[in-house]
Protein backbone atom coordinates (compact mmCIF):
# COMPACT_ATOMS: atom_id res chain seq x y z
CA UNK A 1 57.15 -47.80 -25.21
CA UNK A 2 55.76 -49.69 -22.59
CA UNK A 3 52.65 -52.46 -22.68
CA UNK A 4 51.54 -54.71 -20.64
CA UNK A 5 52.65 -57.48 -22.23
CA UNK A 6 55.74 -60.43 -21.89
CA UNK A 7 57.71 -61.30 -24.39
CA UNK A 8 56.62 -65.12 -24.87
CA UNK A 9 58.02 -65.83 -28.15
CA UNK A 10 60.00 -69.07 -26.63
CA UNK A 11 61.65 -69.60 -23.20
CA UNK A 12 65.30 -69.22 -23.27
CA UNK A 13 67.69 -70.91 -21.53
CA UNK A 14 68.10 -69.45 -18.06
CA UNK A 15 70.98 -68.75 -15.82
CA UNK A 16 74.51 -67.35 -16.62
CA UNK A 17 75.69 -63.87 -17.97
CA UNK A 18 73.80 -64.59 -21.46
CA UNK A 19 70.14 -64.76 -19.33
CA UNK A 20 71.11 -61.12 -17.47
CA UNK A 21 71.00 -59.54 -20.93
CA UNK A 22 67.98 -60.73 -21.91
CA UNK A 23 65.47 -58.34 -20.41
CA UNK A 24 66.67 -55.76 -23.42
CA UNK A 25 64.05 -57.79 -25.33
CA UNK A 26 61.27 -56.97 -23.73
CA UNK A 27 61.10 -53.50 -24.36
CA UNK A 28 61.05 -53.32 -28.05
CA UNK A 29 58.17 -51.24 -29.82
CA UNK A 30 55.12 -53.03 -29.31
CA UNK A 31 55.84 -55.32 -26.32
CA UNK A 32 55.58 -58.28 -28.72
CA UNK A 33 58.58 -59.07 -30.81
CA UNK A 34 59.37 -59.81 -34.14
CA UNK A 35 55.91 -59.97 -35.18
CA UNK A 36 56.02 -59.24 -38.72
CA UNK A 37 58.83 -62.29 -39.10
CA UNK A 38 56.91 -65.21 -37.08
CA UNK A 39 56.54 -68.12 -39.20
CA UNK A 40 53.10 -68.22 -38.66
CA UNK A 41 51.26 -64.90 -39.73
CA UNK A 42 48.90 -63.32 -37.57
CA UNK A 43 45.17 -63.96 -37.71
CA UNK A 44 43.17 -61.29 -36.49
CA UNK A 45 38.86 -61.61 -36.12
CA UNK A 46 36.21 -59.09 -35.92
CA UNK A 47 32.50 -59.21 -35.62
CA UNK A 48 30.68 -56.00 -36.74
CA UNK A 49 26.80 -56.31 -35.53
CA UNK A 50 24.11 -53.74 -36.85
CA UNK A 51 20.30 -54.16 -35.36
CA UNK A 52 17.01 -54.98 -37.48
CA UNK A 53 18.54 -57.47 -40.65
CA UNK A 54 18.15 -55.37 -44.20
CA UNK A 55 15.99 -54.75 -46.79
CA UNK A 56 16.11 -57.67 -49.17
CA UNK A 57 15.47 -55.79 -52.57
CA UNK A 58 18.67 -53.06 -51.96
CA UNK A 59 20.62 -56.01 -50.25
CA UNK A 60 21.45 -58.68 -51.85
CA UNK A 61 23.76 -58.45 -55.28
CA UNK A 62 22.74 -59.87 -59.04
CA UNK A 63 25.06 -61.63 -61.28
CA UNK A 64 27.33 -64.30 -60.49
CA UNK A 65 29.56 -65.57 -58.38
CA UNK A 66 32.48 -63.27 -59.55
CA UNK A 67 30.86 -60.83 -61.47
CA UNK A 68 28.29 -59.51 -59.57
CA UNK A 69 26.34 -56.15 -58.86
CA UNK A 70 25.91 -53.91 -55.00
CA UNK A 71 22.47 -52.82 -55.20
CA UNK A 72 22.01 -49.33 -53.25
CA UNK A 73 22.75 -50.58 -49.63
CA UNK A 74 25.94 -52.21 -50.36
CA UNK A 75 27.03 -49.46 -52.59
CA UNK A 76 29.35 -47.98 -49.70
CA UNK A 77 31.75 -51.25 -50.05
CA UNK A 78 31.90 -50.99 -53.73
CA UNK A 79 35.58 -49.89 -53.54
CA UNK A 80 36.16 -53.18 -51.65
CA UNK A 81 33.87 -55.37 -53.55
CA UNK A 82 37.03 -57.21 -53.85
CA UNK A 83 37.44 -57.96 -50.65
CA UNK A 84 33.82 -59.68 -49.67
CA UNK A 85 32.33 -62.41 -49.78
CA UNK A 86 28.67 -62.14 -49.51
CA UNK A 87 26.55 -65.31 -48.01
CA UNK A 88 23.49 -65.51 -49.32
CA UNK A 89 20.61 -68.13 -47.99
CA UNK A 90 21.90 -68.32 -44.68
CA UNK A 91 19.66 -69.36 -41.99
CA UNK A 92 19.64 -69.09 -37.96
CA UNK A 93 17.49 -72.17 -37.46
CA UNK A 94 17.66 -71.85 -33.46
CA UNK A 95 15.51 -68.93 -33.97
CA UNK A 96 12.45 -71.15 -34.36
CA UNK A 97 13.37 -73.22 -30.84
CA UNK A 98 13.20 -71.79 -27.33
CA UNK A 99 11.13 -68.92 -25.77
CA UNK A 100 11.62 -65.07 -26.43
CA UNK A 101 11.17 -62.68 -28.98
CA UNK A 102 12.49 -63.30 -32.45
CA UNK A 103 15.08 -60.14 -31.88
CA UNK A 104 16.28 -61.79 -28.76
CA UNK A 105 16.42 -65.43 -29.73
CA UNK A 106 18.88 -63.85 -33.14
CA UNK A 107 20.70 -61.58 -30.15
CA UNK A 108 21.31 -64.88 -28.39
CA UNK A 109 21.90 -67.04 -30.96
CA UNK A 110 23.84 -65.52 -33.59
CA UNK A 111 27.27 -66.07 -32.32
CA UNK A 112 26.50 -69.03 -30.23
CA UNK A 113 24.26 -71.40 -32.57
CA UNK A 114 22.55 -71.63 -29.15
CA UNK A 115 18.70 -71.98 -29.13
CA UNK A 116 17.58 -69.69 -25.92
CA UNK A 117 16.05 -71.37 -22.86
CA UNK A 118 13.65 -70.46 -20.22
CA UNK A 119 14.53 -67.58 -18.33
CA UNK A 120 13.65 -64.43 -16.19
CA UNK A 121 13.97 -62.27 -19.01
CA UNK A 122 11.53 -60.64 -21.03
CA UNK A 123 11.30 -58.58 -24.10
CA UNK A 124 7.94 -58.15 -24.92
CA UNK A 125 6.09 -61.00 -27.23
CA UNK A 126 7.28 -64.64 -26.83
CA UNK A 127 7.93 -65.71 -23.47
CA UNK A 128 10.68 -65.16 -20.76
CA UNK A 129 14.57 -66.29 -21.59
CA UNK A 130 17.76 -66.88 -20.31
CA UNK A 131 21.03 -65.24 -21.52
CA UNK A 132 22.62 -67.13 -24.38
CA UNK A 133 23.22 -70.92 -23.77
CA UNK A 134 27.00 -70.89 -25.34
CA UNK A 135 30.41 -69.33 -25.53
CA UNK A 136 30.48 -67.15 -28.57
CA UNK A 137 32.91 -67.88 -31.40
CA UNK A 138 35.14 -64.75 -30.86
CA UNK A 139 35.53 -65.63 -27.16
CA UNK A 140 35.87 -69.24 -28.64
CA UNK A 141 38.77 -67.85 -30.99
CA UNK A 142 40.27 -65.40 -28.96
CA UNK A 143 40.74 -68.26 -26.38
CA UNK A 144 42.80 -69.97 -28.88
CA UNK A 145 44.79 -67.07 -31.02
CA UNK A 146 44.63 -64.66 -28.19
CA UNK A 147 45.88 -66.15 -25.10
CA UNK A 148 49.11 -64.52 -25.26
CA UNK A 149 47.28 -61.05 -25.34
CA UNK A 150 46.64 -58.43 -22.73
CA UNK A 151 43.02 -58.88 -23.91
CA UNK A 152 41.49 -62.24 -25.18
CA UNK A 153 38.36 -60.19 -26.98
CA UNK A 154 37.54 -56.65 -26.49
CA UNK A 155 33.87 -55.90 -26.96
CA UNK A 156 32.95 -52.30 -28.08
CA UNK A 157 29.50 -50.49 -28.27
CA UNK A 158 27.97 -48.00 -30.06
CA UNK A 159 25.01 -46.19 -28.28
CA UNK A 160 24.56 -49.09 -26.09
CA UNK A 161 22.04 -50.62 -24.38
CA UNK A 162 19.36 -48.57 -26.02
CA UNK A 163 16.13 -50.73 -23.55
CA UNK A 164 17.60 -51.15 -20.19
CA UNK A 165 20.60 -50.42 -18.50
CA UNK A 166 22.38 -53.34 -18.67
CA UNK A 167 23.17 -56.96 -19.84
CA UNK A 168 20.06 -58.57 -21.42
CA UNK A 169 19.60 -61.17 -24.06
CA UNK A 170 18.41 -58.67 -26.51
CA UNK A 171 21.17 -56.52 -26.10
CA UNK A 172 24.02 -59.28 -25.78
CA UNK A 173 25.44 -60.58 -28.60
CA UNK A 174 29.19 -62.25 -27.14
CA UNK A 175 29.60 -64.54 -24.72
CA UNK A 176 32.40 -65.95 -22.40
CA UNK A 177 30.33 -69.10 -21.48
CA UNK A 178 26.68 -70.28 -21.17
CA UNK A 179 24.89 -67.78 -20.01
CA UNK A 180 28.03 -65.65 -19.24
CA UNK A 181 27.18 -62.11 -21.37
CA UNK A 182 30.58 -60.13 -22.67
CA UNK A 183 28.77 -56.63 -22.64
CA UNK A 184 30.47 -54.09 -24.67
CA UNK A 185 32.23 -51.06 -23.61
CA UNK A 186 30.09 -47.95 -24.46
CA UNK A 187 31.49 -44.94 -23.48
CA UNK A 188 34.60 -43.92 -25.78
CA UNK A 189 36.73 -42.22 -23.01
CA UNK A 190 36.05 -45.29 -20.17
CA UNK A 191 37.21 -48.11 -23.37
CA UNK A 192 40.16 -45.70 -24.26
CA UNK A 193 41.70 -45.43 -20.74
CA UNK A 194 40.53 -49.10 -20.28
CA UNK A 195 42.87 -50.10 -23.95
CA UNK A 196 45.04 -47.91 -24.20
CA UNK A 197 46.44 -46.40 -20.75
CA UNK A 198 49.92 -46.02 -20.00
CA UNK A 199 50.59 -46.66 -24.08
CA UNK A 200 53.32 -44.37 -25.19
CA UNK A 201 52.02 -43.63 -29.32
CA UNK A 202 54.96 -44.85 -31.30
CA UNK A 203 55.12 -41.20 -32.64
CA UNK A 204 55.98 -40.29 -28.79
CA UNK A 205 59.67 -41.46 -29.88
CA UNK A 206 61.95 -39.79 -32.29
CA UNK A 207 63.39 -42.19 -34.86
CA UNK A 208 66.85 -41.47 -34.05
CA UNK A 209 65.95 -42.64 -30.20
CA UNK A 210 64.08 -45.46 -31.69
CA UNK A 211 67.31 -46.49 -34.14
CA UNK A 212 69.47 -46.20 -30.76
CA UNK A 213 67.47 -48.29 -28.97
CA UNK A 214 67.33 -50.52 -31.44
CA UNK A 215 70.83 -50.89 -32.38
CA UNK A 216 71.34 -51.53 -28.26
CA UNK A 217 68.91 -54.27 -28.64
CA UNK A 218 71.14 -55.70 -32.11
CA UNK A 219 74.16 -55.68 -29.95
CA UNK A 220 72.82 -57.25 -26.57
CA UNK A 221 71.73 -59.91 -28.98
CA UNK A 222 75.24 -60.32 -30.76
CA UNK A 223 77.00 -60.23 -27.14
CA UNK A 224 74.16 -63.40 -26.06
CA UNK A 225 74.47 -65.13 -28.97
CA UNK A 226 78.56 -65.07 -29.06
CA UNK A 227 77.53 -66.62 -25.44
CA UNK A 228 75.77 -69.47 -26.43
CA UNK A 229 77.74 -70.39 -29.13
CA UNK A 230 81.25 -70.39 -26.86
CA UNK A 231 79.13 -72.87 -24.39
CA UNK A 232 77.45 -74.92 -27.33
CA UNK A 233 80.68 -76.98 -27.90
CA UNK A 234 80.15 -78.09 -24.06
CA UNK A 235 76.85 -79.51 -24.52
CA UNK A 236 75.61 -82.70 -25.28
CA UNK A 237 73.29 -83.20 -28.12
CA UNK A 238 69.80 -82.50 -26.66
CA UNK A 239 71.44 -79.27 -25.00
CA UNK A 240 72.94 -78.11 -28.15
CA UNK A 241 69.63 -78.69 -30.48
CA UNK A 242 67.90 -76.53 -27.40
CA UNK A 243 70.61 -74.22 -27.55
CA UNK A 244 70.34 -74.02 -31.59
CA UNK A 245 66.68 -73.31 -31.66
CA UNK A 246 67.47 -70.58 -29.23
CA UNK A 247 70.09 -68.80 -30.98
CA UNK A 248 67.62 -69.26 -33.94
CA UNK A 249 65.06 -67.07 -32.14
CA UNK A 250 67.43 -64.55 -31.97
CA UNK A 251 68.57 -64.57 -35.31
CA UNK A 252 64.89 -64.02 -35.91
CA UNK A 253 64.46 -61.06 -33.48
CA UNK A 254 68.13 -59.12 -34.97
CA UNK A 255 66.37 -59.34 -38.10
CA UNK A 256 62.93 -57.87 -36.76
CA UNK A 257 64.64 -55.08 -35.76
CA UNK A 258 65.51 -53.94 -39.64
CA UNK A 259 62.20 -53.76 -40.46
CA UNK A 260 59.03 -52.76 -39.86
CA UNK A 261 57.41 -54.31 -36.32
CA UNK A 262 53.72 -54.67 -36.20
CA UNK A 263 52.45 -52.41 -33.20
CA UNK A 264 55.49 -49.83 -33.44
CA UNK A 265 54.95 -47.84 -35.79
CA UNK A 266 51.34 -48.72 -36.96
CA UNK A 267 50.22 -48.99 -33.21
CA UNK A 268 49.18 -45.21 -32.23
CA UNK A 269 46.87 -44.88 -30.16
CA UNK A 270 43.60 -42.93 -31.36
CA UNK A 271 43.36 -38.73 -29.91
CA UNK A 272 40.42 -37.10 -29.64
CA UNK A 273 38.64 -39.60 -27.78
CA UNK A 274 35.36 -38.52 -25.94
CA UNK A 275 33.35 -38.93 -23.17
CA UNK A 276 29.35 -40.28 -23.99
CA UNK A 277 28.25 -39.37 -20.21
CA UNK A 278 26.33 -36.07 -21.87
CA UNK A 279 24.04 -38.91 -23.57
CA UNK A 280 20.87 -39.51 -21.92
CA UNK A 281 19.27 -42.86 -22.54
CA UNK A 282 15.42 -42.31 -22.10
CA UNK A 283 14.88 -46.15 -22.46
CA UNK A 284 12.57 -48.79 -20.11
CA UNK A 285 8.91 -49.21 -19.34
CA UNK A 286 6.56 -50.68 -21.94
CA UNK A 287 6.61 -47.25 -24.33
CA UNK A 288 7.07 -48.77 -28.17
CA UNK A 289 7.55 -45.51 -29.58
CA UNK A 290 10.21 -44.34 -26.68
CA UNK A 291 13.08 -42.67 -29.28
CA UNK A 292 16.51 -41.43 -27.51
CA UNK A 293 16.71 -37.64 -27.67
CA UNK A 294 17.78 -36.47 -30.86
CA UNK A 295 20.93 -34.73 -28.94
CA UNK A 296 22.52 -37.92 -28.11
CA UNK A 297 21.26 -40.20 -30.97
CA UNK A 298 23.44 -37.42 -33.07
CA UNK A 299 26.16 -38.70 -31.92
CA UNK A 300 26.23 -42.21 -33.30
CA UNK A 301 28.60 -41.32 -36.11
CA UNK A 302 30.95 -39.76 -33.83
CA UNK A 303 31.05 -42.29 -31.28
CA UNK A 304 31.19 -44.84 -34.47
CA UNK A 305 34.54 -43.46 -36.02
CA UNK A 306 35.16 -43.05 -32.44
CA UNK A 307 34.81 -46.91 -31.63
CA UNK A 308 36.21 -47.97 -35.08
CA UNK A 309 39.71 -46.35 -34.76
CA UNK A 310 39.95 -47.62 -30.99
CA UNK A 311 39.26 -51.23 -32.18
CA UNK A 312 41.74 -50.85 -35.36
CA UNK A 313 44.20 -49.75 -33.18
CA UNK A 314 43.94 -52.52 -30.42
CA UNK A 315 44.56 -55.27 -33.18
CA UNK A 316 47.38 -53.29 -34.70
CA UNK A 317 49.04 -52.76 -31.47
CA UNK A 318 48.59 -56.50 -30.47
CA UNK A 319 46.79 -56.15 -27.36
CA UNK A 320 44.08 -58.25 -28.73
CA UNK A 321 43.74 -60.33 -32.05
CA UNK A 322 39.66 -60.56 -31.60
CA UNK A 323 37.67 -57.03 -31.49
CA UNK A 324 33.49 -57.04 -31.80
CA UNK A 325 31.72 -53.44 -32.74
CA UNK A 326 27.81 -53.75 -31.70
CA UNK A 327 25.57 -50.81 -32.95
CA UNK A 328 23.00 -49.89 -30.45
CA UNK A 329 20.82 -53.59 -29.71
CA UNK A 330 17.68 -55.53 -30.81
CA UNK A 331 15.52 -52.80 -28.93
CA UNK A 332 16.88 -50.23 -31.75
CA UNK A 333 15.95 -47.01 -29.76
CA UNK A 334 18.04 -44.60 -31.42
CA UNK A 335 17.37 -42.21 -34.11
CA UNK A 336 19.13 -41.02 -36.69
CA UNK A 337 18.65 -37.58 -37.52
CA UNK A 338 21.28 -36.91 -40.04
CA UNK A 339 18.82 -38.57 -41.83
CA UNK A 340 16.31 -36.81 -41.40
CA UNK A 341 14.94 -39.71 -39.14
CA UNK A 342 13.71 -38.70 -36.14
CA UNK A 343 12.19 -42.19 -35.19
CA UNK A 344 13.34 -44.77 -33.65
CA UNK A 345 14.71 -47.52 -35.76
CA UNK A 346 12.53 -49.93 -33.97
CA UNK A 347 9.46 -47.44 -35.53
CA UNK A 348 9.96 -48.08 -38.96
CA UNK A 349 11.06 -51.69 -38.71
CA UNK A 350 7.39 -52.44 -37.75
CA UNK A 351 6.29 -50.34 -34.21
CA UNK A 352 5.34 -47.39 -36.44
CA UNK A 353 4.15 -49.85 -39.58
CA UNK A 354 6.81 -51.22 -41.40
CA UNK A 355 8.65 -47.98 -43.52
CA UNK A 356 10.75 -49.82 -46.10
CA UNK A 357 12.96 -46.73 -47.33
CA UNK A 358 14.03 -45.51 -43.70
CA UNK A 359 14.85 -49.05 -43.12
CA UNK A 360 17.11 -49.02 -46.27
CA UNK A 361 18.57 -45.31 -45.65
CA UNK A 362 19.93 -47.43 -41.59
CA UNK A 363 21.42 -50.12 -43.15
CA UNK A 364 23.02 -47.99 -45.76
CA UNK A 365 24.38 -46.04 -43.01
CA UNK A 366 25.99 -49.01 -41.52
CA UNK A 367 27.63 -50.38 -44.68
CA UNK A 368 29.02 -47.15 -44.61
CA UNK A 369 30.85 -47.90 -41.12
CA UNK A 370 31.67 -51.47 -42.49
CA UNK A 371 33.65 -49.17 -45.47
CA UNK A 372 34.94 -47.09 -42.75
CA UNK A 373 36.47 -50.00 -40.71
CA UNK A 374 37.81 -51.53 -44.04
CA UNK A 375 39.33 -48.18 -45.35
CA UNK A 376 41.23 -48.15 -41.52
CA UNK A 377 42.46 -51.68 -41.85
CA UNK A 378 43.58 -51.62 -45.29
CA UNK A 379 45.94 -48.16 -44.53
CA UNK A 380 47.61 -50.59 -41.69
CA UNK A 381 50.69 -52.36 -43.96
CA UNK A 382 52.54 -55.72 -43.36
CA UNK A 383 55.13 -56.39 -45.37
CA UNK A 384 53.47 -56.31 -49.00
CA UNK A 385 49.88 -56.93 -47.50
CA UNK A 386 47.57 -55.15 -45.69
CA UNK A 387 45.97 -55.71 -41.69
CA UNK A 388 42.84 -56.05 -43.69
CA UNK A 389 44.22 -59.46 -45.37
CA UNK A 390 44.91 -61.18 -42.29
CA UNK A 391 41.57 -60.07 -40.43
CA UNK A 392 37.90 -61.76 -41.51
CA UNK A 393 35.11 -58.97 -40.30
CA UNK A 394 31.88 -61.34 -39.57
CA UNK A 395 29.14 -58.36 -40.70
CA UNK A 396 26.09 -59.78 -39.22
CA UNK A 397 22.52 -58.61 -37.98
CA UNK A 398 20.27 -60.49 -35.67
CA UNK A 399 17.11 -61.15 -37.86
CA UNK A 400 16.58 -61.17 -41.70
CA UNK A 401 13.89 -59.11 -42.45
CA UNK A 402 12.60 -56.26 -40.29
CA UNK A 403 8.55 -56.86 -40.43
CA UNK A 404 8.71 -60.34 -39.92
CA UNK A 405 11.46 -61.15 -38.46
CA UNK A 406 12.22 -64.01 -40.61
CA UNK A 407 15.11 -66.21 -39.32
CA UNK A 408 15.86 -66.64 -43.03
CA UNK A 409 18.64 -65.10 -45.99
CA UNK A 410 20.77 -63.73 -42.50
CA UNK A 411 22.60 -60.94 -44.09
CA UNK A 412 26.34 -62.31 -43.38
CA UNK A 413 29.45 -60.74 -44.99
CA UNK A 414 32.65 -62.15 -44.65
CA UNK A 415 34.41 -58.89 -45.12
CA UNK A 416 38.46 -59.20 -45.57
CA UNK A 417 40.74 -61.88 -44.03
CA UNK A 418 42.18 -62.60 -47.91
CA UNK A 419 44.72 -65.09 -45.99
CA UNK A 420 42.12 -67.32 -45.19
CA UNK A 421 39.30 -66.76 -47.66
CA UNK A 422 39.00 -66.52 -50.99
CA UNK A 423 36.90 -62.90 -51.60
CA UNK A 424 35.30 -61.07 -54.07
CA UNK A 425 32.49 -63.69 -54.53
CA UNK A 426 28.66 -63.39 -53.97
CA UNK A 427 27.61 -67.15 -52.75
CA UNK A 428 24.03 -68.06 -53.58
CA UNK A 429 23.91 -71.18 -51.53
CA UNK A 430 21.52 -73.70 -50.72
CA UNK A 431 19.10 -72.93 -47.75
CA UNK A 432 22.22 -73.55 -45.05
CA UNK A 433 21.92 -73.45 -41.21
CA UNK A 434 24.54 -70.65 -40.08
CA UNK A 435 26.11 -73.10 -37.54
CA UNK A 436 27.67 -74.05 -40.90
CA UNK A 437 29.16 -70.73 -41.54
CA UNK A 438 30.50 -70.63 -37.45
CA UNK A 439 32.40 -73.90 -38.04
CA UNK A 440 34.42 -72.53 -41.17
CA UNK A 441 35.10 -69.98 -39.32
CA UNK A 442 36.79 -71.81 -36.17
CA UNK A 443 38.59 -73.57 -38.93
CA UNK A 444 39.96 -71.23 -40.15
CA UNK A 445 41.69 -70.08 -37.30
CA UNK A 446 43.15 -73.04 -36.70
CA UNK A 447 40.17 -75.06 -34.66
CA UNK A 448 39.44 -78.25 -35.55
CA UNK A 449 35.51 -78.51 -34.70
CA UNK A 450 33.24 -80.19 -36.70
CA UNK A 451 30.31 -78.58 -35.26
CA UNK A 452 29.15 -75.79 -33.23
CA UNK A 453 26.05 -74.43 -31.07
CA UNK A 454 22.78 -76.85 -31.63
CA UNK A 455 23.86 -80.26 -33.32
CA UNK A 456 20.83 -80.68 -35.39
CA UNK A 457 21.35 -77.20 -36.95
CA UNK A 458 25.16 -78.67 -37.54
CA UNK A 459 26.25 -80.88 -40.56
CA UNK A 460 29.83 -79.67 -40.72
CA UNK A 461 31.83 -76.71 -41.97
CA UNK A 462 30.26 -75.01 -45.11
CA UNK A 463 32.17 -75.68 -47.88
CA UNK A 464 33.65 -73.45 -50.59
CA UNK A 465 34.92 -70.35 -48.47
CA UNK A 466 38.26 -70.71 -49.05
């Protein structure tokens, strides 16, 4: 198996016979070694974005902290109510600064904390806008856990854009930098060849090649470290503590090989991958009723499951540790007519006069995917855990509530990441700016801010998450 990827677990000594044998380690399963054994566990991060906020009466849960109810639109995580914690009274306060529409000041703000700014961009009511004024917090941590990766972030899109044809602020939701847009990959087959090319699956080698292989690797590290430790009498003492920590490492990379590496035999590749150039985005011009044909809004929940297994298995095989999935965009021009909705979503948000039950029946839909997702990442072992206990899910929308497009009670999930949360909790906090909520999380992979996006939406991490 081949990636893209150095081995940059430490820098060994170089020259002599002992460095010559060293390029066995680089082609280990995975392309990244010893994984499962590195002191530090891996932290993985995911953002899962669904258009048009929720409807507040089937949303949000009753009971307490701990004991607490899913009313109907949660009721597809129910077999991981365990594994949530649900944020309630969570506000996007930059949503009532800056120029746009409400959708595309939540679009811009929502992973940035970023107020939007005059721009050339409009979406009808509200003025025109610039793209979002900050690097988002998954290109924030994937700069920081990720920088060893092939990929930093990968950004992936369901039925994307649905207004337009490309990068807008109501369509964006990452960032690289100010103004900088990370637009998502949208067609299944173009983000599969992107990912995964020239991956061999790990189930593309027989386990009696794979023990061979591997029991070359155990003795090309026996011959290296008999090596180092004929020369380590030799050396004076900053040499031989060098030399120690080496023959350490490989210690820790014999033992790797005995049990089971992270992106070997978890890492294959998804099949069945297709293409979405049959879908025809009938989008643009001033039409508020303009639906995508039912023949390629159909597809969502294909190109969902799709999606979903292509961004499972880039974190499993370590090509990235940071993976967003963004369902269609603010302009919410798809249909869903397994359903039986043949309208846009954008229609019964409030285009068509606000239809509460078709609202409910979308978000239900995408709870659904959020259980899908889950259900993929918990069937991904490490050791005695789970992937799904050392990657946090962000489950976010850009607006609260679809008539009015309140910036208030932000339906935010923090779905899994057990390693650095403590779940199965329904939070009724006081009213709380979610600049908060993006400072806990930079903590808790390892970031040491004290604030993020717009300072006077900022009073520190919000306390209690872990």
């Amino acid at each position: 198996m081949k990636f893209e990827a150095k081995f940059r677990r430490r820098a060994f000594l170089a020259g002599g016979g002992a460095a010559a044998l060293l390029p066995w380690l680089e082609v280990l399963p995975g392309g990244r070694l010893a994984r499962a054994q590195t002191a530090t566990p891996i932290k993985r991060f995911m953002v899962f974005f669904y258009p048009g906020g929720t409807i507040r009466s089937q949303y949000w849960p009753t009971g307490s902290e701990t004991s607490f109810t899913l009313p109907a639109i949660l009721q597809p995580l129910k077999s991981y109510q365990d594994k949530l914690l649900i944020l309630d009274n969570v506000e996007m306060r930059q949503m009532q600064d800056g120029p746009g529409h409400p959708h595309t000041k939540g679009m811009c703000g929502l992973l940035t904390g970023k107020a939007t700014v005059p721009g050339k961009y409009t979406f009808f009511t509200g003025g025109s806008c610039d793209f979002g004024q900050g690097i988002s917090i998954d290109h924030v941590i994937g700069n920081s856990i990720g920088k060893d990766n092939k990929y930093q972030t990968l950004e992936y899109g369901v039925l994307w854009p649905t207004y337009g044809s490309g990068p807008a602020p109501q369509n964006v939701i990452s960032y690289s930098d100010v103004a900088t847009p990370a637009q998502p990959m949208s067609d299944p087959w173009q983000a599969f060849m992107r990912v995964f090319a020239g991956i061999t699956p790990a189930g593309g080698m027989s386990n009696a090649s794979q023990d061979l292989r591997n029991k070359k690797t155990q003795l090309v590290i026996d011959s290296v470290s008999k090596e180092f430790q004929a020369i380590s009498a030799g050396l004076g003492m900053a040499d031989k503590a060098r030399l120690d920590e080496h023959l350490s490492n490989l210690a820790d990379v014999r033992k790797s090989l005995q049990v089971t590496v992270m992106g070997g035999a978890s890492c294959v590749p998804p099949t069945n991958i297709t293409a979405a150039d049959t879908i025809k985005y009938s989008t643009g011009g001033d039409g508020s009723h303009q639906t995508i044909a039912a023949a390629s809004s159909g597809r969502m929940p294909t190109i969902s499951r799709q999606m979903i297994d292509m961004a499972v298995m880039s974190l499993s095989c370590d090509l990235t540790r940071v993976a967003s999935i963004q369902y269609t965009d603010a302009a919410s021009r798809a249909s869903f007519p397994w359903l039986n909705l043949n309208e846009n979503h954008h229609f019964y948000q409030h285009d068509g006069g606000f239809m509460q039950q078709p609202c409910a029946d979308i978000a239900t839909f995408f709870m659904g995917e959020v259980a899908y997702l889950l259900q993929r990442l918990s069937s991904i072992k490490e050791g005695d855990k789970t992937m799904l206990d050392s990657t946090a899910i962000l489950v976010c929308s850009e607006i609260g509530d679809p008539p009015s497009h309140d910036y208030k009670r932000i339906p935010f999930i923090i779905a899994g990441g057990g390693s650095m949360f403590k779940l199965g909790r329904y939070l009724k906090l006081p009213a709380t700016p979610h600049n908060n909520m993006l400072v806990s999380l930079l903590n808790a992979y390892g970031l040491k801010n004290t604030t993020f996006g717009d300072a006077k939406y900022c009073t520190g991490a919000l306390a209690g998450l872990s």
